[in-house]
C-alpha atoms as a PDB file:
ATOM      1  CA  UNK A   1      -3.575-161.827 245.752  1.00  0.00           C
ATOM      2  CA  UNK A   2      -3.809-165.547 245.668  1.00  0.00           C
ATOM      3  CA  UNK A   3      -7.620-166.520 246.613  1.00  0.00           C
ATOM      4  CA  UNK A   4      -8.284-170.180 247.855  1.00  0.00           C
ATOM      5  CA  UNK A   5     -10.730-172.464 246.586  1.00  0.00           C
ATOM      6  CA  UNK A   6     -14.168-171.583 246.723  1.00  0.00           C
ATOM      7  CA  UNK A   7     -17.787-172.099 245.139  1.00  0.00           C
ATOM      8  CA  UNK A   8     -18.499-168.680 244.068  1.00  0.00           C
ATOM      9  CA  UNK A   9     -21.414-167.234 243.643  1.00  0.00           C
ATOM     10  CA  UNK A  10     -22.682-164.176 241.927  1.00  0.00           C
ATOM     11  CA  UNK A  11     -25.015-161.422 243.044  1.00  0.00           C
ATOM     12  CA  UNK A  12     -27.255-159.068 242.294  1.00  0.00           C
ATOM     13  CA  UNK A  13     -29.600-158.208 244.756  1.00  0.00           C
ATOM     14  CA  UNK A  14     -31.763-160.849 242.314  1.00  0.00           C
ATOM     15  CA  UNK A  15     -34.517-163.443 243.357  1.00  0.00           C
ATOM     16  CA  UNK A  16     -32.438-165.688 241.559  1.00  0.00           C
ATOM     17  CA  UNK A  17     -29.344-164.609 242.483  1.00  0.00           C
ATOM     18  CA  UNK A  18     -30.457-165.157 245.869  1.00  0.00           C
ATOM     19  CA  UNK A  19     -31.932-169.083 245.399  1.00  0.00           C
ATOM     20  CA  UNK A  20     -28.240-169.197 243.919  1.00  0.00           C
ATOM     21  CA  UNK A  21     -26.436-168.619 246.886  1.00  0.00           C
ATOM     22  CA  UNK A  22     -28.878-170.771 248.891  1.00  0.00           C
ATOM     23  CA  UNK A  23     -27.965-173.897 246.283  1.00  0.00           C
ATOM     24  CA  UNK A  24     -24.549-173.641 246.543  1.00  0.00           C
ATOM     25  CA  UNK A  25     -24.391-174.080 250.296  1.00  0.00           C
ATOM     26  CA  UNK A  26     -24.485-177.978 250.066  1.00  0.00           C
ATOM     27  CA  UNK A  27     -21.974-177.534 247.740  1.00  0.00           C
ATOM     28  CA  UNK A  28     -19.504-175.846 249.566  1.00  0.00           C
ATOM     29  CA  UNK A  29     -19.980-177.943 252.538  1.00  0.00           C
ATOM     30  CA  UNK A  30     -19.397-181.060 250.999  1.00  0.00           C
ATOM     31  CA  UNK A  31     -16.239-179.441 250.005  1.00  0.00           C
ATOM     32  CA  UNK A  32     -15.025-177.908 252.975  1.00  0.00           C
ATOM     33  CA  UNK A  33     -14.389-175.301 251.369  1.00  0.00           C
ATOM     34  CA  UNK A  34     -15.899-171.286 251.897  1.00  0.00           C
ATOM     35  CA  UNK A  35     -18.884-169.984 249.591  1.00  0.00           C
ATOM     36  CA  UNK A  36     -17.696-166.737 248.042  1.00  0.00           C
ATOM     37  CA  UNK A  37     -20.352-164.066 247.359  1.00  0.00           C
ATOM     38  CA  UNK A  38     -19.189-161.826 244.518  1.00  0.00           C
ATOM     39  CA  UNK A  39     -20.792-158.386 243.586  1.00  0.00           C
ATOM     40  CA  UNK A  40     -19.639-156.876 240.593  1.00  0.00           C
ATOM     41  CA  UNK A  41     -19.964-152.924 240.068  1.00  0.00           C
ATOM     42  CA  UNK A  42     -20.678-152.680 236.562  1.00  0.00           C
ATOM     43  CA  UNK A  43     -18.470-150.236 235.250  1.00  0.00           C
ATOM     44  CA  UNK A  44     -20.731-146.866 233.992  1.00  0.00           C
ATOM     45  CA  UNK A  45     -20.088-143.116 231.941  1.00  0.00           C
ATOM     46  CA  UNK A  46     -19.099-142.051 235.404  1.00  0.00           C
ATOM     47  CA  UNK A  47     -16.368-142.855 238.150  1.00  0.00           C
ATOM     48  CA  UNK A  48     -17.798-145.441 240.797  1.00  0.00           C
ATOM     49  CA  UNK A  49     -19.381-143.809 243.785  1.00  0.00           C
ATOM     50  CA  UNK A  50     -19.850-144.347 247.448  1.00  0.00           C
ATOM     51  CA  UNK A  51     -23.311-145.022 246.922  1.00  0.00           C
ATOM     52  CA  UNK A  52     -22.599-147.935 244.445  1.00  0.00           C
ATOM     53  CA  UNK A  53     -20.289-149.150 247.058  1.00  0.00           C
ATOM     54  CA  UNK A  54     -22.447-148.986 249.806  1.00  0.00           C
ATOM     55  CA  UNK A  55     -24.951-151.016 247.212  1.00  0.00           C
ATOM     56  CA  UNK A  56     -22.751-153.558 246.764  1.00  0.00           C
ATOM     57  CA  UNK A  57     -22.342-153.869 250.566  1.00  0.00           C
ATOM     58  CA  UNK A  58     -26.214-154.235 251.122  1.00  0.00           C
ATOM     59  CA  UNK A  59     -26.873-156.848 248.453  1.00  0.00           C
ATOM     60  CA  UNK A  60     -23.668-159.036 249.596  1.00  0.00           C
ATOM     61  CA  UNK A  61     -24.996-158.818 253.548  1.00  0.00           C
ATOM     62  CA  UNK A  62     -28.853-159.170 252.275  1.00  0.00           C
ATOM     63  CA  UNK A  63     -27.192-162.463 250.147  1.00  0.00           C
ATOM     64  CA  UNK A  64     -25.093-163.315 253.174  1.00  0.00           C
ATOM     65  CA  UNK A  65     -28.388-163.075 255.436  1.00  0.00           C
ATOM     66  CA  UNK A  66     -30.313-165.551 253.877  1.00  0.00           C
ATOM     67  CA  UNK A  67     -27.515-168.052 253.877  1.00  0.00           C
ATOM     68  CA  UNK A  68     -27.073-167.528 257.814  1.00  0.00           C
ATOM     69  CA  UNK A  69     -30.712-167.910 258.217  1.00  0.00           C
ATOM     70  CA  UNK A  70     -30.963-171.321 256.988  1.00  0.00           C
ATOM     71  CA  UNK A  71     -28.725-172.333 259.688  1.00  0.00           C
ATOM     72  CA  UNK A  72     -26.407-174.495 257.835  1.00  0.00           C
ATOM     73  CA  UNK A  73     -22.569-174.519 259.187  1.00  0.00           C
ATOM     74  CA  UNK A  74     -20.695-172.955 256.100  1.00  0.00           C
ATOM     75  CA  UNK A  75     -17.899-170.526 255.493  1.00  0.00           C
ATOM     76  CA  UNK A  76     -18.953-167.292 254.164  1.00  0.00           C
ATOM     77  CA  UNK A  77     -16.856-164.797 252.056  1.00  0.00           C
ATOM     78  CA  UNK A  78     -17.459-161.428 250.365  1.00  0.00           C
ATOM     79  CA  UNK A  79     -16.321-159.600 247.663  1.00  0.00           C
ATOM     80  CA  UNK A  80     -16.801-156.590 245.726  1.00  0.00           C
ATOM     81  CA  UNK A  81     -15.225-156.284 242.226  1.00  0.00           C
ATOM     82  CA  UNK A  82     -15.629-153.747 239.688  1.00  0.00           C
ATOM     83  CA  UNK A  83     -16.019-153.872 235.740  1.00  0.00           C
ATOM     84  CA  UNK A  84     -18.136-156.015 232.989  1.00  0.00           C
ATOM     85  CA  UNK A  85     -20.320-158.484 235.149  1.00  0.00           C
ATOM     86  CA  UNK A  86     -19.202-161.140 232.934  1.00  0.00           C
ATOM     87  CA  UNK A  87     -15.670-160.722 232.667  1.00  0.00           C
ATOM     88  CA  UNK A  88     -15.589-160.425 236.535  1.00  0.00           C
ATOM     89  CA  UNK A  89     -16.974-163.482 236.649  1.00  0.00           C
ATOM     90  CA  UNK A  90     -14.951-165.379 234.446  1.00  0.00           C
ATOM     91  CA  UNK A  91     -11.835-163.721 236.010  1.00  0.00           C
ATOM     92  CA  UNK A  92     -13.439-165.648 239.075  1.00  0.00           C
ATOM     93  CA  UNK A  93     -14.104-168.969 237.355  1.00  0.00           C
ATOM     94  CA  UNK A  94     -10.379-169.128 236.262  1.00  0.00           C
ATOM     95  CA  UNK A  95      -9.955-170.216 240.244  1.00  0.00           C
ATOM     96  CA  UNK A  96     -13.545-171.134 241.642  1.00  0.00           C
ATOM     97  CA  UNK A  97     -14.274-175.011 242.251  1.00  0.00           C
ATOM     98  CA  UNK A  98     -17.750-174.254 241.009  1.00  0.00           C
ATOM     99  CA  UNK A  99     -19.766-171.090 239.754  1.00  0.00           C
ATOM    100  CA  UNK A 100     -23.098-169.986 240.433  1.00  0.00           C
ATOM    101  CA  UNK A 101     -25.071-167.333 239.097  1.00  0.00           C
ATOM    102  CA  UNK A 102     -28.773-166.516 238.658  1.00  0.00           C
ATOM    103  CA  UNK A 103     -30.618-167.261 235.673  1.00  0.00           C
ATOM    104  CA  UNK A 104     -32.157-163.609 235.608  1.00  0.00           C
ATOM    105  CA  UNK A 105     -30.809-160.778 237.488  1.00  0.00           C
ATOM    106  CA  UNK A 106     -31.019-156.989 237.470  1.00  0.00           C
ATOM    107  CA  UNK A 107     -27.715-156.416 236.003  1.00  0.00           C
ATOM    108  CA  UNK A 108     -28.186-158.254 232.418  1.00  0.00           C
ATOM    109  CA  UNK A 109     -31.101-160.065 230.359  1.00  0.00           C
ATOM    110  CA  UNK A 110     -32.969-162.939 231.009  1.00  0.00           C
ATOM    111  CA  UNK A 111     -30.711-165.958 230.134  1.00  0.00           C
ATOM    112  CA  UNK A 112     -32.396-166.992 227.019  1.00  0.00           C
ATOM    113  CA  UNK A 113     -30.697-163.547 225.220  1.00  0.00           C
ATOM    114  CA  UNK A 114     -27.695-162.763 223.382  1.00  0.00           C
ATOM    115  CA  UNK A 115     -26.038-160.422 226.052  1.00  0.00           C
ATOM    116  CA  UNK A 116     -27.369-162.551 229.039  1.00  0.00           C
ATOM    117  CA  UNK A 117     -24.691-162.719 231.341  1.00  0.00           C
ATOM    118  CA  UNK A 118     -25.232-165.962 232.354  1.00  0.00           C
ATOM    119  CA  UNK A 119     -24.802-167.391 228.725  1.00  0.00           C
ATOM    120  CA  UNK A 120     -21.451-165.586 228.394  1.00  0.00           C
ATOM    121  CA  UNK A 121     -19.938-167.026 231.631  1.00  0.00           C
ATOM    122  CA  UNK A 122     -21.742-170.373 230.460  1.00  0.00           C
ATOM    123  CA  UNK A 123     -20.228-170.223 227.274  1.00  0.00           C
ATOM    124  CA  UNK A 124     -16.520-169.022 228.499  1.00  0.00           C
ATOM    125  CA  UNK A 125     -15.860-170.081 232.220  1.00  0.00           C
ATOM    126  CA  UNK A 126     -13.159-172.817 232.729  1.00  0.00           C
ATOM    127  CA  UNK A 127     -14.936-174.516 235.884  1.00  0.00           C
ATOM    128  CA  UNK A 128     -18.806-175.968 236.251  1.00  0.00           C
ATOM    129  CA  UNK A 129     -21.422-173.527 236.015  1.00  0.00           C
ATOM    130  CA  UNK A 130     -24.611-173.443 238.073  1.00  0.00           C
ATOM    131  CA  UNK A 131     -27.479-171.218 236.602  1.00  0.00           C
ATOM    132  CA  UNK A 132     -29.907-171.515 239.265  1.00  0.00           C
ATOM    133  CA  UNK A 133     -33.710-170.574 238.371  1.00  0.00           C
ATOM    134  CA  UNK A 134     -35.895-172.384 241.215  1.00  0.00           C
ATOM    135  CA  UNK A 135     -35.698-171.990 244.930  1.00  0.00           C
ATOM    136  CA  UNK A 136     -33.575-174.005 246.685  1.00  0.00           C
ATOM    137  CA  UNK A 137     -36.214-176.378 247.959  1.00  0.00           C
ATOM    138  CA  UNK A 138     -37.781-178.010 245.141  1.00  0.00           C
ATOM    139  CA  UNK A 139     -41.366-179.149 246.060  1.00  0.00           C
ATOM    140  CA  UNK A 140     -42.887-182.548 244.982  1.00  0.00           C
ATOM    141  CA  UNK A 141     -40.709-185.420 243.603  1.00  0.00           C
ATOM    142  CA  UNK A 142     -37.999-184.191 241.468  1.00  0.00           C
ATOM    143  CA  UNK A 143     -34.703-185.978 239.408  1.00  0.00           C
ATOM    144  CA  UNK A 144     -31.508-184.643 238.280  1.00  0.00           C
ATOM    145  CA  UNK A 145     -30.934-185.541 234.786  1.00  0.00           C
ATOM    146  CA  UNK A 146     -27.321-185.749 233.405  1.00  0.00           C
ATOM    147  CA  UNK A 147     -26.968-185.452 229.565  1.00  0.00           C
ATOM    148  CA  UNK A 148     -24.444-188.771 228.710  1.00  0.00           C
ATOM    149  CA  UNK A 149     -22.715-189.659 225.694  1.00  0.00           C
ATOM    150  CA  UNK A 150     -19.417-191.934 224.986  1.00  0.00           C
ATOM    151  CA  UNK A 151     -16.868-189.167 224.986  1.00  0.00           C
ATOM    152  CA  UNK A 152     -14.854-187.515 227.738  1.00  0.00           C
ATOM    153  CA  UNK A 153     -17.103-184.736 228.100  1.00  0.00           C
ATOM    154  CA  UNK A 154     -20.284-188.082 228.497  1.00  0.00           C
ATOM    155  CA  UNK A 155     -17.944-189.297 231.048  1.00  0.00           C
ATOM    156  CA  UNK A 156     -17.303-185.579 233.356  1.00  0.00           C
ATOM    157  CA  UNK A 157     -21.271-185.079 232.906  1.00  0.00           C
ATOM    158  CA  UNK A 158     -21.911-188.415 234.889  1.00  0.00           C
ATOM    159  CA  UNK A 159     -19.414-188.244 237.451  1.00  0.00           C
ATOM    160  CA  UNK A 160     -21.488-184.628 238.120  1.00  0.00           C
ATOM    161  CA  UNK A 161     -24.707-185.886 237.850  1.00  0.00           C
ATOM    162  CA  UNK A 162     -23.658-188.714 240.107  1.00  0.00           C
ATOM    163  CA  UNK A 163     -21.935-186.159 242.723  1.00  0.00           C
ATOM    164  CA  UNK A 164     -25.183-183.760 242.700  1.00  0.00           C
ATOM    165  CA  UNK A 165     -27.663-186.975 243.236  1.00  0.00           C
ATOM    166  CA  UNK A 166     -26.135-188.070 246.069  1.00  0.00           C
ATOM    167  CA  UNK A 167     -25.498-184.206 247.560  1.00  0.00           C
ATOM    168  CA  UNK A 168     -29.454-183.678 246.958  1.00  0.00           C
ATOM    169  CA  UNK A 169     -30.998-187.638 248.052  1.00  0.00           C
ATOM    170  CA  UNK A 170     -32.309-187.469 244.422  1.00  0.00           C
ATOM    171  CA  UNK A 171     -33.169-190.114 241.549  1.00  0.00           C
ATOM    172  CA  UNK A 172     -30.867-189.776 238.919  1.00  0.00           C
ATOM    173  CA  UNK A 173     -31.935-190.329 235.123  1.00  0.00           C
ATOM    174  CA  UNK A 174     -28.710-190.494 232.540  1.00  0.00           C
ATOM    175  CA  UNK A 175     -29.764-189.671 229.042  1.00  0.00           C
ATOM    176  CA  UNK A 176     -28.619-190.695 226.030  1.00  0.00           C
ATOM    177  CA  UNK A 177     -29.903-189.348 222.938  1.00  0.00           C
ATOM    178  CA  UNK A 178     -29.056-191.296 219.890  1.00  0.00           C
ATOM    179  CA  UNK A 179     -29.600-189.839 216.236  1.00  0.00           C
ATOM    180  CA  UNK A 180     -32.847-190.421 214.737  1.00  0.00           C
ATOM    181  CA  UNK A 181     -33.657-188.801 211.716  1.00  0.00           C
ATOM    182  CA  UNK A 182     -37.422-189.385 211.702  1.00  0.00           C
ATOM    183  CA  UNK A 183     -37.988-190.974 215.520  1.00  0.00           C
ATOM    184  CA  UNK A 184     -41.904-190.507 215.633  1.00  0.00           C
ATOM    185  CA  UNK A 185     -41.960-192.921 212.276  1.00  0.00           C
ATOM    186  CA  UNK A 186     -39.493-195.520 212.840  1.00  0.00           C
ATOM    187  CA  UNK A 187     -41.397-198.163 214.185  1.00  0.00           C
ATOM    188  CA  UNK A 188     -39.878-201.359 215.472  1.00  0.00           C
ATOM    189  CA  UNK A 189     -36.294-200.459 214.377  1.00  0.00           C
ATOM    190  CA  UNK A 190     -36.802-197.247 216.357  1.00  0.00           C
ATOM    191  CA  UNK A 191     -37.752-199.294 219.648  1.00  0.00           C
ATOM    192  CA  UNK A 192     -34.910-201.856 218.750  1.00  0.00           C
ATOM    193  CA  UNK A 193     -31.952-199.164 219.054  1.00  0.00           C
ATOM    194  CA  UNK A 194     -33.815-197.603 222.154  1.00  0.00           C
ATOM    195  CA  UNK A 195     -33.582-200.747 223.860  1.00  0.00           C
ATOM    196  CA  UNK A 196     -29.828-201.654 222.867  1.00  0.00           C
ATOM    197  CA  UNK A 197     -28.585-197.831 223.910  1.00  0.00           C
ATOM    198  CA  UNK A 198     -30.175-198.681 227.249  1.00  0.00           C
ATOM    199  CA  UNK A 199     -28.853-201.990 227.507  1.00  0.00           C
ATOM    200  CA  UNK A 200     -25.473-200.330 226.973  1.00  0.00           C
ATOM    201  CA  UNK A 201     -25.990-197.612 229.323  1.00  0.00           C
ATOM    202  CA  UNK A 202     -27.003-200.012 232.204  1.00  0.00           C
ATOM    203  CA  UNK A 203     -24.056-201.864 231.686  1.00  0.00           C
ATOM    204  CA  UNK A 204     -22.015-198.833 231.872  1.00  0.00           C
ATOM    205  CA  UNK A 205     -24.066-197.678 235.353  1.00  0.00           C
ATOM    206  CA  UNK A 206     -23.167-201.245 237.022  1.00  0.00           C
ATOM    207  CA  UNK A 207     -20.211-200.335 238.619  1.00  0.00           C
ATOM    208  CA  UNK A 208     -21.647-196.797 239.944  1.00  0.00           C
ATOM    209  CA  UNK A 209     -24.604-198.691 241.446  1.00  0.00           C
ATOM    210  CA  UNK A 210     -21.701-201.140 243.412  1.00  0.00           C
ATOM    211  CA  UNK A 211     -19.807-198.414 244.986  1.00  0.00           C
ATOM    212  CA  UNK A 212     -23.015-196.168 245.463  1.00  0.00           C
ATOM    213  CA  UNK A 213     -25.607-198.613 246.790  1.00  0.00           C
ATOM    214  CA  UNK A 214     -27.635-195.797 248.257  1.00  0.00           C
ATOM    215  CA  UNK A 215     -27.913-194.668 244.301  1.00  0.00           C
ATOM    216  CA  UNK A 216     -31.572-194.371 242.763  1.00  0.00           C
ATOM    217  CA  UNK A 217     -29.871-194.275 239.020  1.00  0.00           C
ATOM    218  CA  UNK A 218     -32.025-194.649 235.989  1.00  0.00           C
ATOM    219  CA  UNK A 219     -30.453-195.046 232.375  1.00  0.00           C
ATOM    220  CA  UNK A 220     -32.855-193.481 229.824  1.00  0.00           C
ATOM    221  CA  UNK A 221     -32.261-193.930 226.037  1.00  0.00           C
ATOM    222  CA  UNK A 222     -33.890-191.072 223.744  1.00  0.00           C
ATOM    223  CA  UNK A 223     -34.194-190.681 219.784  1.00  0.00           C
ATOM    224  CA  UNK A 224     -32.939-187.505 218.287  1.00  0.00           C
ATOM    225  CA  UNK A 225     -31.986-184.786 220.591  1.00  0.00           C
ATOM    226  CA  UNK A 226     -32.295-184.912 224.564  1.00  0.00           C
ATOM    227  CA  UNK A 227     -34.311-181.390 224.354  1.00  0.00           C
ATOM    228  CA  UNK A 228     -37.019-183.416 224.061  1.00  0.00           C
ATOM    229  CA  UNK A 229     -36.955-185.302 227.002  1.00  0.00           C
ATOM    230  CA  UNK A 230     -36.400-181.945 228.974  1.00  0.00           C
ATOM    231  CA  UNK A 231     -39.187-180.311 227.505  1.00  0.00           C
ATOM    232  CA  UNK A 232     -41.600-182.890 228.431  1.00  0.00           C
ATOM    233  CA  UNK A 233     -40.113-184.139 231.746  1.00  0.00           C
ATOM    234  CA  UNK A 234     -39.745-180.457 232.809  1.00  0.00           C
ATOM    235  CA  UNK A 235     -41.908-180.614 235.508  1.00  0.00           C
ATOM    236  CA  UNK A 236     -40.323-183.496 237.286  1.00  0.00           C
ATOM    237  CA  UNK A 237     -36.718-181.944 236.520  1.00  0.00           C
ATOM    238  CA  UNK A 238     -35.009-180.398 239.769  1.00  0.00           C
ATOM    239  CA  UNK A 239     -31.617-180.264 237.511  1.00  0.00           C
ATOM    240  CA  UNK A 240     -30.451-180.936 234.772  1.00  0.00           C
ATOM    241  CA  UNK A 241     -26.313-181.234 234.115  1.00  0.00           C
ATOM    242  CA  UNK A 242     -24.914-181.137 230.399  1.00  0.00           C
ATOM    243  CA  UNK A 243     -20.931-181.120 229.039  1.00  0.00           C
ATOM    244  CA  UNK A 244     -19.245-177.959 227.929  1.00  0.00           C
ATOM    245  CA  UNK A 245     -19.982-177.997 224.406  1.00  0.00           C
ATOM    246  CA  UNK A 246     -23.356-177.244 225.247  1.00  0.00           C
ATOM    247  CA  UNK A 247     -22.801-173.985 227.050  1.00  0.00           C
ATOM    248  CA  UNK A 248     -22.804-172.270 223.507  1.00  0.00           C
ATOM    249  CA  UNK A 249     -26.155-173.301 222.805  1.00  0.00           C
ATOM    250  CA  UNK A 250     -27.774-173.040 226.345  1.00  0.00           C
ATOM    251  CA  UNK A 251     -30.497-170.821 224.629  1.00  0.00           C
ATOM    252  CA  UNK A 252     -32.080-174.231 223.596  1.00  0.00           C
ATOM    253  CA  UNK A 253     -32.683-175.149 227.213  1.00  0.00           C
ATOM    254  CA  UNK A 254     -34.324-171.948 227.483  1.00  0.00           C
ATOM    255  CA  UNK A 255     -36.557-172.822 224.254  1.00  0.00           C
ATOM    256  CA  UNK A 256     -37.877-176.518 226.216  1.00  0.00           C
ATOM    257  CA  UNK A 257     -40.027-173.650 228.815  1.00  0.00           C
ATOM    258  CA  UNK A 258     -43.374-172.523 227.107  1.00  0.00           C
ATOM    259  CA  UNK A 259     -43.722-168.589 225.843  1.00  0.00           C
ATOM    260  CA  UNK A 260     -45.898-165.950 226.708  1.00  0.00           C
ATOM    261  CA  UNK A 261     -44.711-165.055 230.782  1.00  0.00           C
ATOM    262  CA  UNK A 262     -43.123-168.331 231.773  1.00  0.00           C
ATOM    263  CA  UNK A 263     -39.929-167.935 233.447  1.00  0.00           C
ATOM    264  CA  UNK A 264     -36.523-168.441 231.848  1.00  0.00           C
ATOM    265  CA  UNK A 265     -36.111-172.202 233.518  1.00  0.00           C
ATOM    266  CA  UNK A 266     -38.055-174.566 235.061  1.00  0.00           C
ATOM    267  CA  UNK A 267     -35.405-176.130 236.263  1.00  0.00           C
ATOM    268  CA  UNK A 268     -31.606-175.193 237.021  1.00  0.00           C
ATOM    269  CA  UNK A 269     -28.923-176.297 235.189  1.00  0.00           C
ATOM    270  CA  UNK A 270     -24.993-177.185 235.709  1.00  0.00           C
ATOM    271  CA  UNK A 271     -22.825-176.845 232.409  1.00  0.00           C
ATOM    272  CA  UNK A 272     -19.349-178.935 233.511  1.00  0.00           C
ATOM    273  CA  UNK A 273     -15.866-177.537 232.782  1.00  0.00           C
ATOM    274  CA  UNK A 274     -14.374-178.399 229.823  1.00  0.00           C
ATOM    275  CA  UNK A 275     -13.121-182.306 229.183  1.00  0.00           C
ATOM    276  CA  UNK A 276     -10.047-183.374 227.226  1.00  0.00           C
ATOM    277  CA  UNK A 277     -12.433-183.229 223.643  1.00  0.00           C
ATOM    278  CA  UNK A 278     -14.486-180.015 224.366  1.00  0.00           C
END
């Protein structure tokens, strides 16, 4: 059965899940386009049951609930599905505008592991990828941050990151990390290439700022690796957008929030579809 476009978003029943399907609301209005809520039954030693169905109903309506509640005008669809969470959600992906899961949920591990859900669809799924972590209202003043290099995949990640500032009313910082072998000991040459990747970035930003004037768009210029700058802007990060080629490593993002109890994110994150050199 042919499906039409939609922002789906998947659910477990999750805190997370939940502050998903709250976050993609803006984005399927902006679209015009319906928000899909998609419950997977994960398949089990034993046939599925009326009781698993009748699950599935609740969480959907208790998902549905919350987006109703906020008021906001949106098309809402629901769906039930039954097999491997992931590979019901990458079936999905294959014709969803945009995808949105939890970063924890009850059905698989917290992102940061090797069967985590989220980092299979993350790693696999042909469209953007939301993995949502914080409520949908982020308190205090907060940036989306869009990982930017020179390639196709530099170029999708700030269109996104451009898209989502706008969408939100929030400051936009585009990163550029540029290789460093020992950053914290280069000296003067070290400040020298900062300033000349920034240059080069603001340049690049110039024509954005014409066409968006109501754009608050910051180029940032990093040595070494942009983890970095996550890990000690994390605080002030309400999202954070990287290319496709970093799906298969999203367990670093995890790595930027401290041990012991701390959550899986501190911020959310979108991983874009694929470009031409992924």
């Amino acid at each position: 059965m042919h499906q039409a476009p939609a922002v789906v978003v998947g659910v477990d029943g999750s805190c997370s899940a939940t502050a998903a399907a709250l976050w993609a609301i803006d984005e399927a209005v902006s679209r015009d386009i319906p928000l899909r809520l998609l419950h997977a039954v994960p398949h089990r030693d034993r046939p599925t049951t009326t009781d698993d169905i009748d699950r599935a109903s609740d969480i959907v309506d208790t998902a549905a609930a919350a987006i109703e509640a906020t008021g906001k005008q949106v098309k809402v669809e629901t769906q039930i599905a039954s097999g491997d969470v992931a590979q019901v959600l990458l079936d999905q992906a294959r014709r969803a505008v945009m995808l949105c899961i939890g970063s924890s949920g009850r059905a698989h591990a917290g992102i940061g592991h090797r069967k985590s859900t989220a980092l299979a669809v993350a790693r696999s799924a042909n469209c953007p990828v939301a993995i949502i972590h914080s409520p949908a209202t982020v308190a205090g003043v907060s940036c989306v941050v869009a990982e930017v290099d020179d390639t196709a995949a530099g170029d999708l990640v700030l269109r996104r990151g451009i898209d989502e500032a706008l969408l939100r009313a929030t400051p936009l910082r585009v990163v550029t990390a540029w290789p460093a072998r020992y950053p914290d000991v280069q000296g003067g040459s070290s400040a020298a290439m900062t300033r000349m990747v920034r240059t080069r970035l603001q340049r690049r930003l110039s024509a954005w700022r014409e066409h968006n004037p109501g754009l608050d768009v910051r180029p940032v210029a990093v040595p070494g690796n942009i983890l970095n700058y996550l890990a000690r802007h994390r605080d002030e990060i309400a999202l954070a957008i990287v290319p496709h080629g970093r799906g298969a490593g999203i367990a670093e993002l995890v790595s930027t929030t401290p041990p012991s109890s701390a959550p899986d994110l501190s911020f959310n994150v979108v991983i874009c579809e694929p470009a031409g050199d992924d």
